[in-house]
C-alpha atoms as a PDB file:
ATOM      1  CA  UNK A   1      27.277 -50.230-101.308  1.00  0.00           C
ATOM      2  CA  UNK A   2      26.334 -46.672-102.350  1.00  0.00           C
ATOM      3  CA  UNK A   3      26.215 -44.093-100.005  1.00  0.00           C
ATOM      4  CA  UNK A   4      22.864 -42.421 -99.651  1.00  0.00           C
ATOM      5  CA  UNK A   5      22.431 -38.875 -99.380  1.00  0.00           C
ATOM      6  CA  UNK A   6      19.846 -36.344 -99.333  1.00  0.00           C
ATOM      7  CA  UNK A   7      17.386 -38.564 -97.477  1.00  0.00           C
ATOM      8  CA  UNK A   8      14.159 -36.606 -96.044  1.00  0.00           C
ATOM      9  CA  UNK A   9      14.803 -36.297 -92.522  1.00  0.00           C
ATOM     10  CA  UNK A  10      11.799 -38.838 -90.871  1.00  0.00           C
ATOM     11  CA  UNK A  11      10.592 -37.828 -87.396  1.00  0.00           C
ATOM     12  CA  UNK A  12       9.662 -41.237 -85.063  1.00  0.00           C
ATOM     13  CA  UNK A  13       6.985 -40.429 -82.626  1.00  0.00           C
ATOM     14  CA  UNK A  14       7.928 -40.002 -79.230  1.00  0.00           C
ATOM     15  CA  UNK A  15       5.169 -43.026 -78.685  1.00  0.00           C
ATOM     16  CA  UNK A  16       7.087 -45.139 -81.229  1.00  0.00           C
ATOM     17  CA  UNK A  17      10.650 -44.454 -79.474  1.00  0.00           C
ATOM     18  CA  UNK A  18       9.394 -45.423 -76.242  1.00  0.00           C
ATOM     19  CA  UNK A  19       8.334 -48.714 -77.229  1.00  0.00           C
ATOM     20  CA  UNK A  20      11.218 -49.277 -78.873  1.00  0.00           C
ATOM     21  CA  UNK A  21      13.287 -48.209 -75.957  1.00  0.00           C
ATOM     22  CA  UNK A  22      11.181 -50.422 -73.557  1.00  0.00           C
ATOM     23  CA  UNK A  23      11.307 -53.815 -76.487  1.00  0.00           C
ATOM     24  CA  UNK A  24      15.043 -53.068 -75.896  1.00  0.00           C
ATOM     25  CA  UNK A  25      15.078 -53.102 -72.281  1.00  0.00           C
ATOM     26  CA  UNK A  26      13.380 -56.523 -72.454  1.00  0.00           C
ATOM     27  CA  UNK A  27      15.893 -58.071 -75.186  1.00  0.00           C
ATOM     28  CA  UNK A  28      18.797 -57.298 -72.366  1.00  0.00           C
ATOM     29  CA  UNK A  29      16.871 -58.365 -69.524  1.00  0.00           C
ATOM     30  CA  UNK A  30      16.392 -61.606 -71.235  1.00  0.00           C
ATOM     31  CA  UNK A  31      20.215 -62.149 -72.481  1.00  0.00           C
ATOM     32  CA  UNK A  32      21.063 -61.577 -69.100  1.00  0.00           C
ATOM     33  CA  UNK A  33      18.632 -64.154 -67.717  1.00  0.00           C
ATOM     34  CA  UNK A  34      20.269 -66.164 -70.501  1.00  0.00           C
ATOM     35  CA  UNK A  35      23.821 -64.859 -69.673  1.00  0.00           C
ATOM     36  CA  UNK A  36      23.234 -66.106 -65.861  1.00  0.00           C
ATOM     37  CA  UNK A  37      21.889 -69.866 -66.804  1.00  0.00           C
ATOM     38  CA  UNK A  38      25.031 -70.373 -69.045  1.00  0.00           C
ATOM     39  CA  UNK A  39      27.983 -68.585 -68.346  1.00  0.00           C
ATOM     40  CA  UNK A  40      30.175 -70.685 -70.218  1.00  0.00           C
ATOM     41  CA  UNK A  41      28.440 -69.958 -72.965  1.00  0.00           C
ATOM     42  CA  UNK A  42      28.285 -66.493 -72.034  1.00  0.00           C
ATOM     43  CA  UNK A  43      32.100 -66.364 -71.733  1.00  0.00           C
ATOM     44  CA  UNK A  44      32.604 -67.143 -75.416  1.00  0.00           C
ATOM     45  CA  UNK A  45      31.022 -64.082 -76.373  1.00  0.00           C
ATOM     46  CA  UNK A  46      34.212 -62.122 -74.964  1.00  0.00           C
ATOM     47  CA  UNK A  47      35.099 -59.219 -72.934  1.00  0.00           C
ATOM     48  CA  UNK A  48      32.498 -57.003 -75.318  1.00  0.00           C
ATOM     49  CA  UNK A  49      28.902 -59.196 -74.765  1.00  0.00           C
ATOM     50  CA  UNK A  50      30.114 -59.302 -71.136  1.00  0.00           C
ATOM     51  CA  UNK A  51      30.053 -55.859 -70.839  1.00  0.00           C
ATOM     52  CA  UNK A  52      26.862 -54.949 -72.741  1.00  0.00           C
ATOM     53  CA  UNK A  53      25.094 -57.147 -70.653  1.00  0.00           C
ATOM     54  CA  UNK A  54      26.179 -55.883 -67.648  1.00  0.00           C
ATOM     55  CA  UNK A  55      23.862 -54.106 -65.372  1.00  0.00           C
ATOM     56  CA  UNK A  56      23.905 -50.254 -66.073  1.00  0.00           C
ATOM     57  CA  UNK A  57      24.999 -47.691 -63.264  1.00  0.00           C
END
């Protein structure tokens, strides 16, 4: 795959970022929910999933 250069820099609204931030913040709430029903499941993902879903301190 080529690498791209000289892109035009794009500015995201600070609007736009929080959204996305807060769409986020639901997608790991919910594999957590998920995480919690089925953690044998949840085990198979390995020692990296198990970490990104854990809660943040």
């Amino acid at each position: 795959m080529p690498e791209l250069t000289n892109l035009p820099r794009t500015i995201i609204p600070q609007e736009l970022m929080i959204a996305r931030l807060a769409q986020s913040e639901q997608m790991r709430e919910f594999f957590i929910q998920m995480r919690l029903q089925n953690p044998v499941l949840a085990n198979q993902g390995g020692e990296k999933v198990q970490n990104l879903l854990s809660p943040s301190t």
